[in-house]
PDB file of N, CA and C in Angstrom:
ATOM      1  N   UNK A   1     -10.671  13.536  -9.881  1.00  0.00           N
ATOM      2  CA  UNK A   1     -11.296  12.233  -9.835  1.00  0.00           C
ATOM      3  C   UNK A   1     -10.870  11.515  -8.561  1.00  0.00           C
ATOM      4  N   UNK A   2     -11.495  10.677  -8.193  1.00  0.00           N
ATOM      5  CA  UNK A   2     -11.995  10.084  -6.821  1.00  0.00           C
ATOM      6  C   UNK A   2     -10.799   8.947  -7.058  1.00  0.00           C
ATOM      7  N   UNK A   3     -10.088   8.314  -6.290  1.00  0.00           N
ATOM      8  CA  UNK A   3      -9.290   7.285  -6.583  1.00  0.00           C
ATOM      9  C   UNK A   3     -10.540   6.087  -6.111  1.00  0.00           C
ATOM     10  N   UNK A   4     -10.506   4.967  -7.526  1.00  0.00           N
ATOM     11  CA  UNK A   4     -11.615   3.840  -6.705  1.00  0.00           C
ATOM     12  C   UNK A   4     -10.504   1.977  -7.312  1.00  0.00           C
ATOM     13  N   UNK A   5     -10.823   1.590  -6.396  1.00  0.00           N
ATOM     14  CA  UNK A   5     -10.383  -0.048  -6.406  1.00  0.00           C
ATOM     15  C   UNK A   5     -10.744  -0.841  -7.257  1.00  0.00           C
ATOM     16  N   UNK A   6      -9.847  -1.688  -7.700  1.00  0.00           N
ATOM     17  CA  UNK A   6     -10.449  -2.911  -8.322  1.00  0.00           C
ATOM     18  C   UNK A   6     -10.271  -4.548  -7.474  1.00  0.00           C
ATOM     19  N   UNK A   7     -10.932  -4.714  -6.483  1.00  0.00           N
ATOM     20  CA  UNK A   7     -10.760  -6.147  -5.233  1.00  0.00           C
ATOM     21  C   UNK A   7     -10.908  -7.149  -6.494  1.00  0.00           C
ATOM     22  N   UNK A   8      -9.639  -7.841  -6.446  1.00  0.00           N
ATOM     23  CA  UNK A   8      -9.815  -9.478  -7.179  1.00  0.00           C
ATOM     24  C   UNK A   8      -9.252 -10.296  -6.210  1.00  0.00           C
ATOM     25  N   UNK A   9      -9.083  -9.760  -4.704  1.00  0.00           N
ATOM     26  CA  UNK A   9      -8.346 -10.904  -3.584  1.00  0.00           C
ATOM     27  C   UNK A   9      -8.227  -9.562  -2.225  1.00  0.00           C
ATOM     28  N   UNK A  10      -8.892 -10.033  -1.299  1.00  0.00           N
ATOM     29  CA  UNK A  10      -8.815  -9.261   0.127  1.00  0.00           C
ATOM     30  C   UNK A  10      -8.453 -10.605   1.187  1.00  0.00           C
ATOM     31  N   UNK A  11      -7.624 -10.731   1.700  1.00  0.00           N
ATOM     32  CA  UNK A  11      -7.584 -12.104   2.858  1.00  0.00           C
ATOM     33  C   UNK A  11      -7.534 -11.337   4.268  1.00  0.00           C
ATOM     34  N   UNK A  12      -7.791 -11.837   5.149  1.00  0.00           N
ATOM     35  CA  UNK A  12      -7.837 -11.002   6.514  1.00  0.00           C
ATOM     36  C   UNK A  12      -6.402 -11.757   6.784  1.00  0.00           C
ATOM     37  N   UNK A  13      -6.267 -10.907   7.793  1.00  0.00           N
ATOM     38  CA  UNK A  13      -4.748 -11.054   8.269  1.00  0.00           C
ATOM     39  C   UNK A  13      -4.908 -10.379   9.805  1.00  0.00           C
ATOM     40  N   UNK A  14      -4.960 -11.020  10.725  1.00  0.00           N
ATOM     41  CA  UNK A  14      -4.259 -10.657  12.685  1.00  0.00           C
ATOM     42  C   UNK A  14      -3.641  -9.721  12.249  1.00  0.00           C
ATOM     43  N   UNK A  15      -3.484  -8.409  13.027  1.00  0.00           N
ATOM     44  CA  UNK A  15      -2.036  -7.355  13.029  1.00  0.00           C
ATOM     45  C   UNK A  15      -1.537  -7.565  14.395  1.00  0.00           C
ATOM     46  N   UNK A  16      -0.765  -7.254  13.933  1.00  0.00           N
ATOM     47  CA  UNK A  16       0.722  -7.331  15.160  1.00  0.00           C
ATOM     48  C   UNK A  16       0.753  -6.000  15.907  1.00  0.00           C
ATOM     49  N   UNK A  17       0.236  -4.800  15.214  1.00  0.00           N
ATOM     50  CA  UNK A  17       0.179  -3.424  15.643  1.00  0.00           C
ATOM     51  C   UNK A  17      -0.665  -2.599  14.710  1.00  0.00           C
ATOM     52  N   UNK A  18      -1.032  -1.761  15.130  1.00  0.00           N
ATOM     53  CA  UNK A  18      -2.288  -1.059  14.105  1.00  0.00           C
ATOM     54  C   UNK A  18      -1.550  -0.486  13.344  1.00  0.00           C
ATOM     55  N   UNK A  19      -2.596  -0.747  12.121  1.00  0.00           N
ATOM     56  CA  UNK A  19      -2.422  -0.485  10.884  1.00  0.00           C
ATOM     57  C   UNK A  19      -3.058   0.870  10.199  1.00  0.00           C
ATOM     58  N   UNK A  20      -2.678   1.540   9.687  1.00  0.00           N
ATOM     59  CA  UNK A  20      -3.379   2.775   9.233  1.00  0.00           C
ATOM     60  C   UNK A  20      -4.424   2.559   7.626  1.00  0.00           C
ATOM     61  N   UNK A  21      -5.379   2.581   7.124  1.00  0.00           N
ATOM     62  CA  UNK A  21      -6.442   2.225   6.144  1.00  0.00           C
ATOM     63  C   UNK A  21      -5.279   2.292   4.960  1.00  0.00           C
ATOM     64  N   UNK A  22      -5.275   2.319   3.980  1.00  0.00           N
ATOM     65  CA  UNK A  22      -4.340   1.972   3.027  1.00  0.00           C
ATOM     66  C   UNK A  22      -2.710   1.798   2.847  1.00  0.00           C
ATOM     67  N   UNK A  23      -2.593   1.375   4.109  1.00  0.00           N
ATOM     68  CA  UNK A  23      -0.774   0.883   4.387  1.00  0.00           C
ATOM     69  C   UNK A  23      -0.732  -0.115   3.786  1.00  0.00           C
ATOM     70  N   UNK A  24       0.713  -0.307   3.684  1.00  0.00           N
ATOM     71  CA  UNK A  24       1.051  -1.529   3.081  1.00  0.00           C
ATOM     72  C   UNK A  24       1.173  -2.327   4.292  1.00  0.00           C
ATOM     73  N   UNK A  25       1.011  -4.120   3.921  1.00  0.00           N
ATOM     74  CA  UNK A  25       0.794  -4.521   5.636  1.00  0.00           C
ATOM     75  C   UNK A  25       1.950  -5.904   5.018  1.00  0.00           C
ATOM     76  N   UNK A  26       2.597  -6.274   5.644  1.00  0.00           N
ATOM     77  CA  UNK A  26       3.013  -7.898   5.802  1.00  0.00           C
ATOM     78  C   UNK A  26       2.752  -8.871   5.893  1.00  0.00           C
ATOM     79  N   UNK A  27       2.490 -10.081   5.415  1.00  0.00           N
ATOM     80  CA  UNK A  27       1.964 -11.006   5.552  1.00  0.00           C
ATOM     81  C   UNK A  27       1.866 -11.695   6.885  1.00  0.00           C
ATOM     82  N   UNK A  28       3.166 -11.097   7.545  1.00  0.00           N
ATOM     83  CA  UNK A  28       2.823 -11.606   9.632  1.00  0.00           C
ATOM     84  C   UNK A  28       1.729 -10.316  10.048  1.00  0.00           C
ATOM     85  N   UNK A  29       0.819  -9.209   9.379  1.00  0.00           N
ATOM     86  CA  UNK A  29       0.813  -8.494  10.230  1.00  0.00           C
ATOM     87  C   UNK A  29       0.868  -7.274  10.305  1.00  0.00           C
ATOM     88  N   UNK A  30       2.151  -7.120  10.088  1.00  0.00           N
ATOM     89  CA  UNK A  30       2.967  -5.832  10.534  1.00  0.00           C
ATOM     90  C   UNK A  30       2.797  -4.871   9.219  1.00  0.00           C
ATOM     91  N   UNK A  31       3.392  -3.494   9.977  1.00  0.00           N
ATOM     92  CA  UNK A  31       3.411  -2.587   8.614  1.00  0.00           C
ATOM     93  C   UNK A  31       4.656  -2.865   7.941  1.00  0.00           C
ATOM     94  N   UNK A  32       4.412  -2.812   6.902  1.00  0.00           N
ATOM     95  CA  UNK A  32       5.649  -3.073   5.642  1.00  0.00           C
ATOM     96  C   UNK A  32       6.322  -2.061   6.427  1.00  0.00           C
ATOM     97  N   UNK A  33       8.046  -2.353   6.230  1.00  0.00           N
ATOM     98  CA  UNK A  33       9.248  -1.560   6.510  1.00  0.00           C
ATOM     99  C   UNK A  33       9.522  -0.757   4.875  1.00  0.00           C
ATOM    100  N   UNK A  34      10.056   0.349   5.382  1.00  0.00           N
ATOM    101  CA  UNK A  34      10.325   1.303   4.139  1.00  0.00           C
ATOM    102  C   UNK A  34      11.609   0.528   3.223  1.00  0.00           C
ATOM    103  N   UNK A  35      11.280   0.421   1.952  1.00  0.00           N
ATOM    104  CA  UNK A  35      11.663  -0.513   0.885  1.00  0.00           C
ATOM    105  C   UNK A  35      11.738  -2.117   0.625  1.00  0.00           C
ATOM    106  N   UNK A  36      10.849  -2.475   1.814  1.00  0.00           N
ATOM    107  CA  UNK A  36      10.495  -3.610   2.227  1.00  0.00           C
ATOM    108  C   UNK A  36       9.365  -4.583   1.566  1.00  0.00           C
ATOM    109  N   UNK A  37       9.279  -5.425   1.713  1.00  0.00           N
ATOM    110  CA  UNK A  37       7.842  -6.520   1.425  1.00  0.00           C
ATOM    111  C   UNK A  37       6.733  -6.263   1.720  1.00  0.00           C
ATOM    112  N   UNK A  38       5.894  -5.931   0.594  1.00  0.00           N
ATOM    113  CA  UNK A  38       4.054  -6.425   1.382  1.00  0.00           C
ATOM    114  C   UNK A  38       3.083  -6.993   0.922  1.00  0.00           C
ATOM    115  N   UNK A  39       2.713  -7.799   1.376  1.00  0.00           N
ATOM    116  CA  UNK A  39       1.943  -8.506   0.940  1.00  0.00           C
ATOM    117  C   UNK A  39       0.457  -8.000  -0.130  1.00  0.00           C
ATOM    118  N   UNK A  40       0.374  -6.866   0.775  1.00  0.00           N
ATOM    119  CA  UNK A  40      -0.874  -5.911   0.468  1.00  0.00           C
ATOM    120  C   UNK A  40      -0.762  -4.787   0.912  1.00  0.00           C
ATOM    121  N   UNK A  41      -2.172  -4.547   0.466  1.00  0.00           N
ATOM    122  CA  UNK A  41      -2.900  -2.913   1.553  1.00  0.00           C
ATOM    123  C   UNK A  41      -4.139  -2.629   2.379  1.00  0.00           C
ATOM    124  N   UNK A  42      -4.176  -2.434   3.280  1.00  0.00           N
ATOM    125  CA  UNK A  42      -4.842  -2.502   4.296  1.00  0.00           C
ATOM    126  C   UNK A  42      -6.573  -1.961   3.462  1.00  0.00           C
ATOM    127  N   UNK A  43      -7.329  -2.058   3.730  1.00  0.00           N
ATOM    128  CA  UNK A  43      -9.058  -1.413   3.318  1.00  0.00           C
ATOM    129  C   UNK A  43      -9.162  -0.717   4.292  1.00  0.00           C
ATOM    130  N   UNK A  44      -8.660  -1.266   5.697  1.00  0.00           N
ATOM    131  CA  UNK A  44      -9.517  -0.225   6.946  1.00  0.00           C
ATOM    132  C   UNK A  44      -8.379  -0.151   7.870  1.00  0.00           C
ATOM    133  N   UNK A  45      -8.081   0.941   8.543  1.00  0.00           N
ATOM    134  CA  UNK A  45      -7.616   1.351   9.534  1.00  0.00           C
ATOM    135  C   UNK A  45      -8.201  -0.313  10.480  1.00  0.00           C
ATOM    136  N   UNK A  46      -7.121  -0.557  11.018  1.00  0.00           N
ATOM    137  CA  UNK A  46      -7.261  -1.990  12.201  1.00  0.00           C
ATOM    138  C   UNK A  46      -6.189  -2.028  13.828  1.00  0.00           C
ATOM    139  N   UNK A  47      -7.009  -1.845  14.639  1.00  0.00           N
ATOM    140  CA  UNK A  47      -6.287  -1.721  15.714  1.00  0.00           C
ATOM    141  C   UNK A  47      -5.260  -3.525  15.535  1.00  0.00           C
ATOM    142  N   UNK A  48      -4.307  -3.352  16.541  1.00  0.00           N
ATOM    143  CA  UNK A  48      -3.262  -4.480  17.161  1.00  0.00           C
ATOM    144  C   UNK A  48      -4.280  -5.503  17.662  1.00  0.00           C
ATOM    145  N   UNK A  49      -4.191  -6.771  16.946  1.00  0.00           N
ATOM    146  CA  UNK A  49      -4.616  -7.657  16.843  1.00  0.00           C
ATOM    147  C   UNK A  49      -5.823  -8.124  16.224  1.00  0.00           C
ATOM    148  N   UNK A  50      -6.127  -7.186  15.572  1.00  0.00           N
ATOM    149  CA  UNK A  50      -7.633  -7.395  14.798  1.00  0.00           C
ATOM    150  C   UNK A  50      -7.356  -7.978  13.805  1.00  0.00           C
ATOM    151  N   UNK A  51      -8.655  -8.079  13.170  1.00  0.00           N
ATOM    152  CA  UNK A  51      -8.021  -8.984  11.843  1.00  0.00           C
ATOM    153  C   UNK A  51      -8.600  -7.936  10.962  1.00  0.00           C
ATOM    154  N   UNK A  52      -7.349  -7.511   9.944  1.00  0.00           N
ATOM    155  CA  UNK A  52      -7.419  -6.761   9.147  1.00  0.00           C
ATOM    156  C   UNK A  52      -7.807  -6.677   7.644  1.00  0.00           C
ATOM    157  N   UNK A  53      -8.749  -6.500   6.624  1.00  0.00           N
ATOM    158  CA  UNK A  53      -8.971  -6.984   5.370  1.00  0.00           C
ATOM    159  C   UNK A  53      -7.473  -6.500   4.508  1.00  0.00           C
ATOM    160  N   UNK A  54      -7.325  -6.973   4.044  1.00  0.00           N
ATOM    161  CA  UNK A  54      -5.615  -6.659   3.031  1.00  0.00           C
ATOM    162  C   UNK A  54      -5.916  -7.117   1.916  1.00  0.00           C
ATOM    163  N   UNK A  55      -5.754  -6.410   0.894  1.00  0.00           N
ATOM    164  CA  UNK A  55      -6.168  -5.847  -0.395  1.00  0.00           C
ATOM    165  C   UNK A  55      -5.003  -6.688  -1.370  1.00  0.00           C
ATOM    166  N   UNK A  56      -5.252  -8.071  -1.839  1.00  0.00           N
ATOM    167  CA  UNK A  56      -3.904  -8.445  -2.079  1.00  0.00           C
ATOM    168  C   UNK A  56      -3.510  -8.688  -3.345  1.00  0.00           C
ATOM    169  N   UNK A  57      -4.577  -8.903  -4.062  1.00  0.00           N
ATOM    170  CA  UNK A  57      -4.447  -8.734  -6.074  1.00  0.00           C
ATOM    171  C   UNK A  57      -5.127  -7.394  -6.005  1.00  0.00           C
ATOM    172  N   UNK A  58      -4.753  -6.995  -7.906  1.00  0.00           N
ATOM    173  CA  UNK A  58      -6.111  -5.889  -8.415  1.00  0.00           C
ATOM    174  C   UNK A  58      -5.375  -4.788  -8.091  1.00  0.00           C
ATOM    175  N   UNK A  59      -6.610  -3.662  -8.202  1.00  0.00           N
ATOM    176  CA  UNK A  59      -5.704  -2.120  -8.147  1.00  0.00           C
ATOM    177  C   UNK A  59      -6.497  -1.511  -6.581  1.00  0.00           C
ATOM    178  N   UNK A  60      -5.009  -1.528  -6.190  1.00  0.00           N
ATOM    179  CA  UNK A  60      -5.454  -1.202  -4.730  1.00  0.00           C
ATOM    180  C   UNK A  60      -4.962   0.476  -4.615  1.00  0.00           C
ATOM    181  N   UNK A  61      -5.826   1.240  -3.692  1.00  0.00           N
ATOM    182  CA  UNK A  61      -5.555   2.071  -2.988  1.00  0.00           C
ATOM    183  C   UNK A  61      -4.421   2.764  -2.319  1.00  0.00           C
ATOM    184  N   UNK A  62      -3.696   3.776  -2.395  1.00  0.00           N
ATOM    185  CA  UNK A  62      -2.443   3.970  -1.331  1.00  0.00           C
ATOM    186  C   UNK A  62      -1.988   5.219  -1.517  1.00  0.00           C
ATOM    187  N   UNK A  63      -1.626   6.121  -0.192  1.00  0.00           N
ATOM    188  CA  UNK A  63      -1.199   6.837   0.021  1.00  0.00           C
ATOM    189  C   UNK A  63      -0.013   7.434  -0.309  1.00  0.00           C
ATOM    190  N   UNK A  64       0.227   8.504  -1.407  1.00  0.00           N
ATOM    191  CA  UNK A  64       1.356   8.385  -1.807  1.00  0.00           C
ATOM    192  C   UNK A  64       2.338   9.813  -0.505  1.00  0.00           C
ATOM    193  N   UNK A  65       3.763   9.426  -0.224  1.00  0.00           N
ATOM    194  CA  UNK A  65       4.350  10.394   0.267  1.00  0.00           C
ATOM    195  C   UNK A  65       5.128  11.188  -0.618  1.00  0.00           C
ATOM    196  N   UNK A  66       4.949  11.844  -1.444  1.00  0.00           N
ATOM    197  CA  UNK A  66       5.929  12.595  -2.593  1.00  0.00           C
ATOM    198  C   UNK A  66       5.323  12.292  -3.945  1.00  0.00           C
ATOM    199  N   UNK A  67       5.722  13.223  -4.949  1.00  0.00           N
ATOM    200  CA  UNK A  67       5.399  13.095  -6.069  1.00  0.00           C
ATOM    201  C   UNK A  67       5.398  11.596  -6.617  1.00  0.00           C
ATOM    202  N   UNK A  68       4.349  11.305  -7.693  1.00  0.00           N
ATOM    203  CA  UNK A  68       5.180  10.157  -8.641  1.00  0.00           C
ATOM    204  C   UNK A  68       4.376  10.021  -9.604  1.00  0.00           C
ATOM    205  N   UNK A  69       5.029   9.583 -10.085  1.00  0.00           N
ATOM    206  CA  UNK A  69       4.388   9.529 -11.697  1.00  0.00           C
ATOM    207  C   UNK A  69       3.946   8.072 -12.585  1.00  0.00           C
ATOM    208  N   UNK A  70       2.805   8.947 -12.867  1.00  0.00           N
ATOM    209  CA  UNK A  70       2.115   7.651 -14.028  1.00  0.00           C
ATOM    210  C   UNK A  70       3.167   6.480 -14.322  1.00  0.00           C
ATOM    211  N   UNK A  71       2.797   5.503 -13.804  1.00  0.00           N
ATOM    212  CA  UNK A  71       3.677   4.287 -14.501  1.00  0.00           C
ATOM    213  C   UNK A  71       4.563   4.242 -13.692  1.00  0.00           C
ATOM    214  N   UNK A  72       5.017   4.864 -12.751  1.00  0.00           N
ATOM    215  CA  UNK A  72       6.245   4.451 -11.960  1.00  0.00           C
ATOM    216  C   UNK A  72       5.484   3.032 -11.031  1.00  0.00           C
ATOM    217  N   UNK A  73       7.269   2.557 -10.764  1.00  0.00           N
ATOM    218  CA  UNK A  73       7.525   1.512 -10.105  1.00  0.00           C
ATOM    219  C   UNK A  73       7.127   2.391  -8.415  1.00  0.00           C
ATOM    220  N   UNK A  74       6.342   1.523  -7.343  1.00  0.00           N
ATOM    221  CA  UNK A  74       6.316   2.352  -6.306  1.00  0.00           C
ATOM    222  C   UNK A  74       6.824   1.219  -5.306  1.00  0.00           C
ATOM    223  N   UNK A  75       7.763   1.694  -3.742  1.00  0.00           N
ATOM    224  CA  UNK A  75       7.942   0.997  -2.896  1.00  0.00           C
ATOM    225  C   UNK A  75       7.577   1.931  -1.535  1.00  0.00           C
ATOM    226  N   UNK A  76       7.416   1.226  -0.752  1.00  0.00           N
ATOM    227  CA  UNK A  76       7.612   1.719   0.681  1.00  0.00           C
ATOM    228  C   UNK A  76       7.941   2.802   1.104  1.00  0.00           C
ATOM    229  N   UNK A  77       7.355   3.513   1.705  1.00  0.00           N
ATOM    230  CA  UNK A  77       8.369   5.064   1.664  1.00  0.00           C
ATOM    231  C   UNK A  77       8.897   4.797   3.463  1.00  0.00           C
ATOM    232  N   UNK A  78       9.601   5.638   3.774  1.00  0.00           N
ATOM    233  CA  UNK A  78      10.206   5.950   5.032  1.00  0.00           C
ATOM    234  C   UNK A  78       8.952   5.998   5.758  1.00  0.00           C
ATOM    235  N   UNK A  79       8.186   6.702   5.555  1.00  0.00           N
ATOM    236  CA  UNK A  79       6.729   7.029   6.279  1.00  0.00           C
ATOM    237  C   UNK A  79       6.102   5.703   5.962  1.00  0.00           C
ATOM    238  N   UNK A  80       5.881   4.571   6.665  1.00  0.00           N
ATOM    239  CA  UNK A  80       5.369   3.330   6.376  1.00  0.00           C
ATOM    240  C   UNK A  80       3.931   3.331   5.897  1.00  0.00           C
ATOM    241  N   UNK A  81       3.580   4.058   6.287  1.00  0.00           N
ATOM    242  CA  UNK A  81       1.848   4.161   5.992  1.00  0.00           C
ATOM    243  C   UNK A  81       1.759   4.600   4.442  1.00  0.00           C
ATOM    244  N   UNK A  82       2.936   4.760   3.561  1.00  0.00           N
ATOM    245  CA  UNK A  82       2.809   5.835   2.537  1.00  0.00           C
ATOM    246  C   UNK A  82       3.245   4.927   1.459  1.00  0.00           C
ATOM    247  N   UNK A  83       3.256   5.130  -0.032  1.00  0.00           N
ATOM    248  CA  UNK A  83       4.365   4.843  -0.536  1.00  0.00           C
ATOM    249  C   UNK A  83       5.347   5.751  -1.658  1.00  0.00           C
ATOM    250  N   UNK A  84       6.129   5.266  -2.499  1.00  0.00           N
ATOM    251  CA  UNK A  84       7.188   6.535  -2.864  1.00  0.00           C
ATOM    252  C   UNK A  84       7.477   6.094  -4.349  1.00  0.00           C
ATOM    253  N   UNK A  85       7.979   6.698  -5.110  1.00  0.00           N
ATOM    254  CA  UNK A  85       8.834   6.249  -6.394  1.00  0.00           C
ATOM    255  C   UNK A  85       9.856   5.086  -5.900  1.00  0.00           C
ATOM    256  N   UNK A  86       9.759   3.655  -6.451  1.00  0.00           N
ATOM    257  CA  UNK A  86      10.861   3.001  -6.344  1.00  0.00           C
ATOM    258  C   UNK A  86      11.828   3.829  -6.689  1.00  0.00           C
ATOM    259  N   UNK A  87      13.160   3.748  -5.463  1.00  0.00           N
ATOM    260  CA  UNK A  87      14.727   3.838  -6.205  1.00  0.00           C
ATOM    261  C   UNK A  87      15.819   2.181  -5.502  1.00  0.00           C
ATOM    262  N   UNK A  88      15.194   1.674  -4.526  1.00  0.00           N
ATOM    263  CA  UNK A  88      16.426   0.731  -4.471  1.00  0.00           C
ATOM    264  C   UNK A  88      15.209  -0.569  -3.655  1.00  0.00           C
ATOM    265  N   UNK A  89      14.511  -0.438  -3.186  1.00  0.00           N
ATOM    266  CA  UNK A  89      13.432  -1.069  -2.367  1.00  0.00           C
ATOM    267  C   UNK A  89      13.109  -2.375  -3.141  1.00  0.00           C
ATOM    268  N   UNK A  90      11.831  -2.992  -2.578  1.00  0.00           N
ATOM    269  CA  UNK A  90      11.195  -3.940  -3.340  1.00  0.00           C
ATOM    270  C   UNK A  90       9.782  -2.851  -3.967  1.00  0.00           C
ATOM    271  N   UNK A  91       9.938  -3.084  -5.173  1.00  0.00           N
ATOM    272  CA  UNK A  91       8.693  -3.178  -5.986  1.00  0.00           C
ATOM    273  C   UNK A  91       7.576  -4.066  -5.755  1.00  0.00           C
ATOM    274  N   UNK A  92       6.106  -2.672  -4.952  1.00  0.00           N
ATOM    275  CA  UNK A  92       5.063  -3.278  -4.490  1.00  0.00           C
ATOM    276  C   UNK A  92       3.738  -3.056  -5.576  1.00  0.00           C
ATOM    277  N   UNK A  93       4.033  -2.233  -6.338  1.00  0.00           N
ATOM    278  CA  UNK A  93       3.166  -1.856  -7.291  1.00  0.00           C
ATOM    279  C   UNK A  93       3.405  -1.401  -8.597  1.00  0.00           C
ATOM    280  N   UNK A  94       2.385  -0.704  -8.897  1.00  0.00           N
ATOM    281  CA  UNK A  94       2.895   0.409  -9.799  1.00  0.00           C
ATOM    282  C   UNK A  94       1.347   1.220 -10.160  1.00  0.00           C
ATOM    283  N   UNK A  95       2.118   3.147 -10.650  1.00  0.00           N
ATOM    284  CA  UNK A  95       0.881   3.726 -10.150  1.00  0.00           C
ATOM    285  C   UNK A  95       0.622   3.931 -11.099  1.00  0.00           C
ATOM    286  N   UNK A  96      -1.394   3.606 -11.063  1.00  0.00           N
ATOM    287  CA  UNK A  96      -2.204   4.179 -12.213  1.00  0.00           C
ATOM    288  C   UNK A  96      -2.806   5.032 -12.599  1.00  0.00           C
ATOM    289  N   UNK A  97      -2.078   6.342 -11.264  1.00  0.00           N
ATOM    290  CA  UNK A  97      -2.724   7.551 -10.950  1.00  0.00           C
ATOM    291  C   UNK A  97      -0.969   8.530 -10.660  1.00  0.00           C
ATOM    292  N   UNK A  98      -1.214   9.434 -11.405  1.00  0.00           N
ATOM    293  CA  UNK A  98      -0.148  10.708 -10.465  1.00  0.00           C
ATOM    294  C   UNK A  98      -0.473  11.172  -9.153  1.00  0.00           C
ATOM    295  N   UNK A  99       0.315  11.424  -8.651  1.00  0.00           N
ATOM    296  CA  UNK A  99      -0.075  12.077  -6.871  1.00  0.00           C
ATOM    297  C   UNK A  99       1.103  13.167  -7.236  1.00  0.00           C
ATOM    298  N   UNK A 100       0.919  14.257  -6.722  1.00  0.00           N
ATOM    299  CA  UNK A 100       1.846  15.512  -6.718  1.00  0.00           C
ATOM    300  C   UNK A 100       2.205  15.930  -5.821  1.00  0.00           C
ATOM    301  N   UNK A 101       1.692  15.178  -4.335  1.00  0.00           N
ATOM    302  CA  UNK A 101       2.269  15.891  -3.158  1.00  0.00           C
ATOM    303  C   UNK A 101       2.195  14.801  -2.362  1.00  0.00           C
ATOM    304  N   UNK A 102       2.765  14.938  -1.094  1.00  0.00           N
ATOM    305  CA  UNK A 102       2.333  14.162   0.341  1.00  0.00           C
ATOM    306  C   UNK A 102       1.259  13.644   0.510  1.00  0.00           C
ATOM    307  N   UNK A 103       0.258  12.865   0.708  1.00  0.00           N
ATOM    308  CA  UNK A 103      -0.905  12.810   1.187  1.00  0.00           C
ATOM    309  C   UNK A 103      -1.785  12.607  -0.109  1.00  0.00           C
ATOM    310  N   UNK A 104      -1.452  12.387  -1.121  1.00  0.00           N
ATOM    311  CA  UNK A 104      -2.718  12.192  -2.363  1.00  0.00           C
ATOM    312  C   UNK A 104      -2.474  10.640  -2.376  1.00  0.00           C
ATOM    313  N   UNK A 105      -3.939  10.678  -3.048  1.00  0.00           N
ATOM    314  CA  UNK A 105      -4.416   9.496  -2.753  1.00  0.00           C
ATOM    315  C   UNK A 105      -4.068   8.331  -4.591  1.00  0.00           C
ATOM    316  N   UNK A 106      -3.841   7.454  -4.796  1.00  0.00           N
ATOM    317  CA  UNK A 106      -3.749   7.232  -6.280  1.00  0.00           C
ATOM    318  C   UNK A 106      -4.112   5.586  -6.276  1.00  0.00           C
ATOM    319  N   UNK A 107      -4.342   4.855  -7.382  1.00  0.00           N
ATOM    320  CA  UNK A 107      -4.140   3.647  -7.252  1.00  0.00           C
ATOM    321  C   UNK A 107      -2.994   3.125  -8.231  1.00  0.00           C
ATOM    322  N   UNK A 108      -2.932   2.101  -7.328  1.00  0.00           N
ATOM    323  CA  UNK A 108      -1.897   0.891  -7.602  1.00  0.00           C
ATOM    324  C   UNK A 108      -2.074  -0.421  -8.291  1.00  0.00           C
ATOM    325  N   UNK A 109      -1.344  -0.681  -9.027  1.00  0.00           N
ATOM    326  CA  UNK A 109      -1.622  -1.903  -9.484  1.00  0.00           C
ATOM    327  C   UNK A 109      -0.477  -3.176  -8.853  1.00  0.00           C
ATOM    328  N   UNK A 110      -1.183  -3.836  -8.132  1.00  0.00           N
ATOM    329  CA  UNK A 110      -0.603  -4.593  -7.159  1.00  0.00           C
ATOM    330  C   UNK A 110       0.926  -5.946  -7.683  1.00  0.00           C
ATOM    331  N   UNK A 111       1.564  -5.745  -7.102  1.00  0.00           N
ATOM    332  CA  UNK A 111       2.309  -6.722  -7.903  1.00  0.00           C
ATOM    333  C   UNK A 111       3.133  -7.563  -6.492  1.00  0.00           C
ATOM    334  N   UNK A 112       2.906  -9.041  -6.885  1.00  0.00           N
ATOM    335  CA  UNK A 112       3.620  -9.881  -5.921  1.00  0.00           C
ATOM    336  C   UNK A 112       4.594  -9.634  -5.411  1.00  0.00           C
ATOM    337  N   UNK A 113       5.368  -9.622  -4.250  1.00  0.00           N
ATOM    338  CA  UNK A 113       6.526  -9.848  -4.136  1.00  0.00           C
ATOM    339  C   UNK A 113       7.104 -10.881  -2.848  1.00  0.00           C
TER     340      UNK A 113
END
């Protein structure tokens, strides 16, 4: 099955540096730092200084780097563009999809931080 979104809030946001299509992004901008804050997740790949759509309630999109599992807590992975099983980070989501490897795609259910 196809991973698909649920948009209840997209705000554009300037980047500070390009952003890769479902990163987590910062509210200045930037790509979330690994176990770090984000505001959201990017919809589209956005060059440095564009204004980027960021995915900021609802069940967003994201790249997972490593296994994780249904219901886990997810944060930031080392690979910024990605994210991982919370173990010490900030809690940016949580997944409503398994991913089993690098590079699968799952959704998230977005949570403030």
């Amino acid at each position: 099955m196809a991973a698909t979104y649920v948009d209840l809030l997209t705000i554009g946001i300037t980047t500070s540096a390009a952003i890769a299509q479902y990163q987590p992004v910062t509210a200045a901008g930037a790509a979330a730092t690994a176990a770090g804050n984000a505001v959201g997740f990017a919809r589209v790949a956005t060059a440095s200084g564009g204004l980027c759509p960021v995915q900021v309630a609802g069940v967003a999109i994201a790249t997972a780097s490593a296994a994780i599992a249904v219901g886990a807590l997810v944060e930031v992975s080392t690979t910024v563009t990605k994210v991982v099983t919370r173990s010490a980070g900030v809690s940016i989501g949580r997944a409503l999809d398994a991913a089993s490897a690098d590079g699968d795609q799952i959704r998230v259910l977005i949570l403030p931080n």
